[in-house]
N, C-alpha and C. Protein backbone atom coordinates (compact mmCIF):
# COMPACT_ATOMS: atom_id res chain seq x y z
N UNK A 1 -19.65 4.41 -17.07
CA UNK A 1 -18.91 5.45 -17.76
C UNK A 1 -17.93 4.81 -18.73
N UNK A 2 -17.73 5.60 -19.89
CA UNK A 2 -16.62 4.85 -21.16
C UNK A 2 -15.45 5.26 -20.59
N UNK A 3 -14.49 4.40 -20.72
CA UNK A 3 -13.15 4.80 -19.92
C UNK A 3 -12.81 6.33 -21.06
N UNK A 4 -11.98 6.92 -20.82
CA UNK A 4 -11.49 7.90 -21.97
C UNK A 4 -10.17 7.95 -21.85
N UNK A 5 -9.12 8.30 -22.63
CA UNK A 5 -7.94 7.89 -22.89
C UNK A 5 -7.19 9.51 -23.02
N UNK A 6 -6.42 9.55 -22.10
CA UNK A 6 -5.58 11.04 -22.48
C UNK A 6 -4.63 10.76 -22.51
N UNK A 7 -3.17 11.51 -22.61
CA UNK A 7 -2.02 11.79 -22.98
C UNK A 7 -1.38 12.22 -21.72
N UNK A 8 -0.73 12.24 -21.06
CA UNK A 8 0.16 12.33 -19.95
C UNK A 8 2.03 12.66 -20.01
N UNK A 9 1.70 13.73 -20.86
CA UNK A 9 3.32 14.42 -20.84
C UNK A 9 4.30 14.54 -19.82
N UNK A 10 5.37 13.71 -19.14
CA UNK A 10 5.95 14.19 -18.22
C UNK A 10 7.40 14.83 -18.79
N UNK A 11 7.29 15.96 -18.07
CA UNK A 11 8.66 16.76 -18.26
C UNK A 11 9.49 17.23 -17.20
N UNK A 12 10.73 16.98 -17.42
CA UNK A 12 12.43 17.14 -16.83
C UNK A 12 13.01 18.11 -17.42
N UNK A 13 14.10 18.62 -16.58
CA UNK A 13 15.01 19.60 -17.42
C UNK A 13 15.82 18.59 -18.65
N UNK A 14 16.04 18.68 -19.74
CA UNK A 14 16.50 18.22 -21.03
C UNK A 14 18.03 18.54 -20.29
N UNK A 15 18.73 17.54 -21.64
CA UNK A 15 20.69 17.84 -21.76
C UNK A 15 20.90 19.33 -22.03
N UNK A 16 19.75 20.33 -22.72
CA UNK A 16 20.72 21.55 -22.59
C UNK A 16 20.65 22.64 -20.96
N UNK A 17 19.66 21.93 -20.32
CA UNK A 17 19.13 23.29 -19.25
C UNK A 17 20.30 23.38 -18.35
N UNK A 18 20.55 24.20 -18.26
CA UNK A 18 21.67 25.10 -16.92
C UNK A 18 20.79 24.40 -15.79
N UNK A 19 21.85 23.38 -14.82
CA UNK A 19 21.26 22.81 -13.57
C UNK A 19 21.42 23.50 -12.45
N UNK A 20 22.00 24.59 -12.88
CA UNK A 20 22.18 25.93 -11.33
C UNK A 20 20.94 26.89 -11.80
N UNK A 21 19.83 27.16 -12.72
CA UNK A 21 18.87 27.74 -13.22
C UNK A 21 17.69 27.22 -13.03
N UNK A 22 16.80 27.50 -12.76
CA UNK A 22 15.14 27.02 -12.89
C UNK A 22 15.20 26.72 -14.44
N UNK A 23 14.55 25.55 -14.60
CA UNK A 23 13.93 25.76 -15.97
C UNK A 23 13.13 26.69 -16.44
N UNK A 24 12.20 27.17 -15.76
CA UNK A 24 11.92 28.10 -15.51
C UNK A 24 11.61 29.71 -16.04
N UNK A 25 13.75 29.97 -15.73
CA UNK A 25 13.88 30.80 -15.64
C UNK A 25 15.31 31.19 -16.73
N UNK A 26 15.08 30.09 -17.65
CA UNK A 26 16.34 29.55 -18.68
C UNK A 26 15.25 29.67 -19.95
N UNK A 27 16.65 30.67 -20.86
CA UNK A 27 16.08 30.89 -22.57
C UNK A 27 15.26 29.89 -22.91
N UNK A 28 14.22 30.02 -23.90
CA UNK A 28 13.73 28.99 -24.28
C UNK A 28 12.48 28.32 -23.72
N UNK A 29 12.19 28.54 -22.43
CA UNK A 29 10.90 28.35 -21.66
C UNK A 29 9.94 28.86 -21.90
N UNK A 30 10.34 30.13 -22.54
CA UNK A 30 9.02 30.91 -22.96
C UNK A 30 7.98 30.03 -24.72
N UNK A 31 9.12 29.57 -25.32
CA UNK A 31 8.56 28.42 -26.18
C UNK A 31 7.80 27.10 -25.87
N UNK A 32 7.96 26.80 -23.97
CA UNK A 32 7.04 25.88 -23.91
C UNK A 32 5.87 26.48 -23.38
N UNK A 33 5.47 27.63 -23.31
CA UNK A 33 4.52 28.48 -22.92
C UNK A 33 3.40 28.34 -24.25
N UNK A 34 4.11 29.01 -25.25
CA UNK A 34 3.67 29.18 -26.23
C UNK A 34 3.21 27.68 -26.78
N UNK A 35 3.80 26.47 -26.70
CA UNK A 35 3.29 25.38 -27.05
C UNK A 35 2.22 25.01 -26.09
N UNK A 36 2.05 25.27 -24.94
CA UNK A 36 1.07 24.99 -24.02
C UNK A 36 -0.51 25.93 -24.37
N UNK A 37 0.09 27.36 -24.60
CA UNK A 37 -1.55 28.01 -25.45
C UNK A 37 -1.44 27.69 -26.60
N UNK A 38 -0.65 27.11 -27.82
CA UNK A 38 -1.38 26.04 -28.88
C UNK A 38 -2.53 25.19 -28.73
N UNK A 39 -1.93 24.46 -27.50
CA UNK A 39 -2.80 23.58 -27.52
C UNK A 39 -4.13 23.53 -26.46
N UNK A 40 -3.71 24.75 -25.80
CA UNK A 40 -4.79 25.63 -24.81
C UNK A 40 -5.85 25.63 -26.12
N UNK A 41 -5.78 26.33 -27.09
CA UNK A 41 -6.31 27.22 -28.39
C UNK A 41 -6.96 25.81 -29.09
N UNK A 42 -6.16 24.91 -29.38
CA UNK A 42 -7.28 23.77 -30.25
C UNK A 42 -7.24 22.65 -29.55
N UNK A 43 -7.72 22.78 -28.44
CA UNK A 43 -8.54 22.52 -27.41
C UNK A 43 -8.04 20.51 -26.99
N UNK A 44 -6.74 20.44 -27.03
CA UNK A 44 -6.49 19.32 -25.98
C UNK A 44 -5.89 19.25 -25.27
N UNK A 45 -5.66 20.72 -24.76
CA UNK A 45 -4.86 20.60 -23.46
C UNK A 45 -5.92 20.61 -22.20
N UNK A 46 -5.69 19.44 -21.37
CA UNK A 46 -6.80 19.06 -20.07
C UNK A 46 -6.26 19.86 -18.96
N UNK A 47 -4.59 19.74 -18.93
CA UNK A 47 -4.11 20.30 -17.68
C UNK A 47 -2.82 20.52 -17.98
N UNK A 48 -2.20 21.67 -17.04
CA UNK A 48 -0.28 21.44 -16.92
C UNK A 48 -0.25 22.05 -15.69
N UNK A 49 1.08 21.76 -15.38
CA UNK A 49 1.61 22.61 -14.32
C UNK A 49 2.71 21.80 -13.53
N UNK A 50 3.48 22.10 -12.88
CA UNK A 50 4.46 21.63 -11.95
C UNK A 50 4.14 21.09 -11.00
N UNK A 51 4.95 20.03 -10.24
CA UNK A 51 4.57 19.24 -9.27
C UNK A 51 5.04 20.21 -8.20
N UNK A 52 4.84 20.04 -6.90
CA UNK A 52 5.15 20.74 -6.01
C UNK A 52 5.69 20.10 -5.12
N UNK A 53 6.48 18.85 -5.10
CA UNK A 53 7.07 18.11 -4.22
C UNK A 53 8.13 17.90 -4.45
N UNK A 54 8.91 18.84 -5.31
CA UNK A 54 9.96 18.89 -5.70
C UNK A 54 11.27 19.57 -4.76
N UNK A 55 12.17 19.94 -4.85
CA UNK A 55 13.18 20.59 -3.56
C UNK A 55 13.48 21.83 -4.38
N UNK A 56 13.14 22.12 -5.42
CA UNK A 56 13.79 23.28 -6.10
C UNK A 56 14.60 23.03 -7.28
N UNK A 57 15.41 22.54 -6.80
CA UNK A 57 16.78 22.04 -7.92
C UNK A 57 16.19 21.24 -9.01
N UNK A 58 15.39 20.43 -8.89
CA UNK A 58 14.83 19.78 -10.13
C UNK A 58 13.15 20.56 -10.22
N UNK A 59 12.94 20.73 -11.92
CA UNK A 59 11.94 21.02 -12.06
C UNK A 59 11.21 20.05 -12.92
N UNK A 60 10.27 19.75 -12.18
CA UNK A 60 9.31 18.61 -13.37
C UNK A 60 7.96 19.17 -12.95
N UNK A 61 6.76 18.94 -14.46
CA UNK A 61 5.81 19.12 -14.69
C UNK A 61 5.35 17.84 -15.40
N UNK A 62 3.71 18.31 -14.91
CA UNK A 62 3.31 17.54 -16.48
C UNK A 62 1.87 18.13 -17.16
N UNK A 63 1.78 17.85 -18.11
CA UNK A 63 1.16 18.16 -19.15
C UNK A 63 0.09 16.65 -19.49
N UNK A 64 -1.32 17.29 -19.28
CA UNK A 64 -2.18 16.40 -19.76
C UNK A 64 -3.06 17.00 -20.97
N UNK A 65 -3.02 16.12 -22.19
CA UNK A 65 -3.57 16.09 -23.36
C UNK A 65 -4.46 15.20 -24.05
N UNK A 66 -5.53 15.79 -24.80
CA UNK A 66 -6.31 14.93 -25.11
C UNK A 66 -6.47 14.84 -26.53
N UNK A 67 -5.56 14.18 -26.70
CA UNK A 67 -5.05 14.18 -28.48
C UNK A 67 -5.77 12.68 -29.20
N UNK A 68 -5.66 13.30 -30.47
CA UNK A 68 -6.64 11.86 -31.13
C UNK A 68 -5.97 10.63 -31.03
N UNK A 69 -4.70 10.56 -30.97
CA UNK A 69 -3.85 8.97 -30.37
C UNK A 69 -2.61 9.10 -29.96
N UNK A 70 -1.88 8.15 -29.67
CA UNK A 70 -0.55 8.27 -28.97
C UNK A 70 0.32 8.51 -29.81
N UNK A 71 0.07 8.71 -31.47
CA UNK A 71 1.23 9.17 -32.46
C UNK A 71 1.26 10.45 -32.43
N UNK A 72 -0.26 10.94 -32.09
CA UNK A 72 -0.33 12.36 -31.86
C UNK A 72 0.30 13.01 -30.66
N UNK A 73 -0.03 12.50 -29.94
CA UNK A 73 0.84 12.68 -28.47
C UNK A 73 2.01 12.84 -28.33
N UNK A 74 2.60 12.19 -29.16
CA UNK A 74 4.25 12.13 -29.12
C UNK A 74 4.59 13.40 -30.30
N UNK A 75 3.74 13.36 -31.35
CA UNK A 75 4.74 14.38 -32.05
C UNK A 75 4.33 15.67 -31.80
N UNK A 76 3.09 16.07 -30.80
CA UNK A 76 2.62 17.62 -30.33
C UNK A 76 4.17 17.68 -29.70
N UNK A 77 4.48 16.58 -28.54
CA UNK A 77 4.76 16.73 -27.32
C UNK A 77 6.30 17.02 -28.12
N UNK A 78 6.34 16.21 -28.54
CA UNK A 78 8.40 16.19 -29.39
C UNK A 78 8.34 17.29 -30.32
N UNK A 79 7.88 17.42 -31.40
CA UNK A 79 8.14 18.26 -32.45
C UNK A 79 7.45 19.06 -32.21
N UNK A 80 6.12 19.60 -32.09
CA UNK A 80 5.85 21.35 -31.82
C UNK A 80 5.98 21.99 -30.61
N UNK A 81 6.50 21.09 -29.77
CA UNK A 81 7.42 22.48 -28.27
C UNK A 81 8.92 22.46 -28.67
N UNK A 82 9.41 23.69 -29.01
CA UNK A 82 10.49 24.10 -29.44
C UNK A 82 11.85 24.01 -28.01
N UNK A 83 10.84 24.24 -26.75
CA UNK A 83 11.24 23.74 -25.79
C UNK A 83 12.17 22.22 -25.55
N UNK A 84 11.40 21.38 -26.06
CA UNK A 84 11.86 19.90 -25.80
C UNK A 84 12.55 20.08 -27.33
N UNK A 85 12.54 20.34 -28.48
CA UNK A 85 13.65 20.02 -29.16
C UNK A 85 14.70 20.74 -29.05
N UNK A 86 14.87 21.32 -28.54
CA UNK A 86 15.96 22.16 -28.48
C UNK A 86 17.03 21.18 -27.26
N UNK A 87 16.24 20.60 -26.31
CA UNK A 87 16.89 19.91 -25.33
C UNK A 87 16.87 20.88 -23.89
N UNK A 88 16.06 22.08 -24.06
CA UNK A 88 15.71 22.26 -22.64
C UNK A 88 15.04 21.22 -21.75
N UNK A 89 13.91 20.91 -22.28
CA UNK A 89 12.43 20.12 -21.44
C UNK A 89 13.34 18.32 -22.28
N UNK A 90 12.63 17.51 -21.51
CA UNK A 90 13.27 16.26 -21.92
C UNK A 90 11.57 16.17 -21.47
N UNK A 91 10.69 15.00 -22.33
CA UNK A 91 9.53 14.58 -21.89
C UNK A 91 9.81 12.87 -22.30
N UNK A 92 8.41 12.65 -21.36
CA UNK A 92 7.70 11.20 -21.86
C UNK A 92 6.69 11.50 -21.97
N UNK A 93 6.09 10.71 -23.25
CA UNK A 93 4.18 10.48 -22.96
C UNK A 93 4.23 9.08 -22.88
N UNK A 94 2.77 9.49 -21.70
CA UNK A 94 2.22 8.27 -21.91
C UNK A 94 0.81 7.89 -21.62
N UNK A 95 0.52 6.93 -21.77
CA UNK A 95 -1.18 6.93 -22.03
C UNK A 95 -1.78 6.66 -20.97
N UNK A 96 -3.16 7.42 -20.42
CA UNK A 96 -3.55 7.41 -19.28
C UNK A 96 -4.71 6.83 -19.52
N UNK A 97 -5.64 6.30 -19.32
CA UNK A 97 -7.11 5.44 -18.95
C UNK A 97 -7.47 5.97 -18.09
N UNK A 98 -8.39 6.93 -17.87
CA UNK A 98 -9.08 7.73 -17.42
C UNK A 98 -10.52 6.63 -16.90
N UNK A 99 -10.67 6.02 -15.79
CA UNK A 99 -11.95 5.82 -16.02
C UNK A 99 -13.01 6.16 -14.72
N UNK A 100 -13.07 6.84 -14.34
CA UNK A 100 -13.40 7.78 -13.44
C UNK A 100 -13.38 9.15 -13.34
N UNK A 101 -14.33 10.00 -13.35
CA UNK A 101 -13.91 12.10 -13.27
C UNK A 101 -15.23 12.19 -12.98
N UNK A 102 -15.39 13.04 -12.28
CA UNK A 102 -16.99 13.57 -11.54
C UNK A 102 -17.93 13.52 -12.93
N UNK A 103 -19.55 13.39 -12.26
CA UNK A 103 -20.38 12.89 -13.24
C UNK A 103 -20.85 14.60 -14.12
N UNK A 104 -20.27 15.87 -13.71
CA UNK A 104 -20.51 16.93 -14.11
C UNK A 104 -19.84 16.77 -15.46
N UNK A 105 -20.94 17.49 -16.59
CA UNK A 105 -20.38 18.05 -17.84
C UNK A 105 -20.52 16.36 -18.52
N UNK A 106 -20.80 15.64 -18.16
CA UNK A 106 -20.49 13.62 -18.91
C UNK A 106 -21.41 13.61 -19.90
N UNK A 107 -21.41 13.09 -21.22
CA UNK A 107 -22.45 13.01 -21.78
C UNK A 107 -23.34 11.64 -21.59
């Protein structure tokens, strides 16, 4: 199998999120929604969602993307979620090497 290379967004509450609030459940979340069906829509979003081993008080997710390179990666992830510039979401990308995923759908 060719290894394949995705994008691996991890996200934190940013310097502006209210730390007594879900991210969640704080203005502005609804813009990382909307950046998530962007990229639902032209088709490199692989996965998102929240970790679940969290205690509550902190919210982290992540976001996997399959963007044409890591310059791309960074400026979906920084500049078109209105979320992370604003300083709700604080992210990292980073690059994943994929080289293993069930042999279904492989060309």
């Amino acid at each position: 199998m060719t290894p394949r290379i995705w994008f691996v967004l991890q996200h934190r509450p940013g310097p502006a999120a209210d730390p007594a609030v879900r991210v969640t459940d704080q203005p502005g979340f609804r813009e990382h929604l909307a950046f998530l069906n962007r990229r639902a829509e032209d088709g490199t979003l692989v996965a998102a969602g929240p970790f679940d081993d969290t205690d509550g008080s902190v919210d982290e997710a992540m976001t996997v993307l399959a963007a044409a390179s890591l310059e791309d990666a960074v400026r979906l992830a920084e500049q078109d979620d209105e979320a992370v510039r604003s300083g709700l979401l604080a992210v990292t990308v980073r690059t994943w090497t994929v080289v293993m995923t069930p042999a279904v759908g492989e060309d």
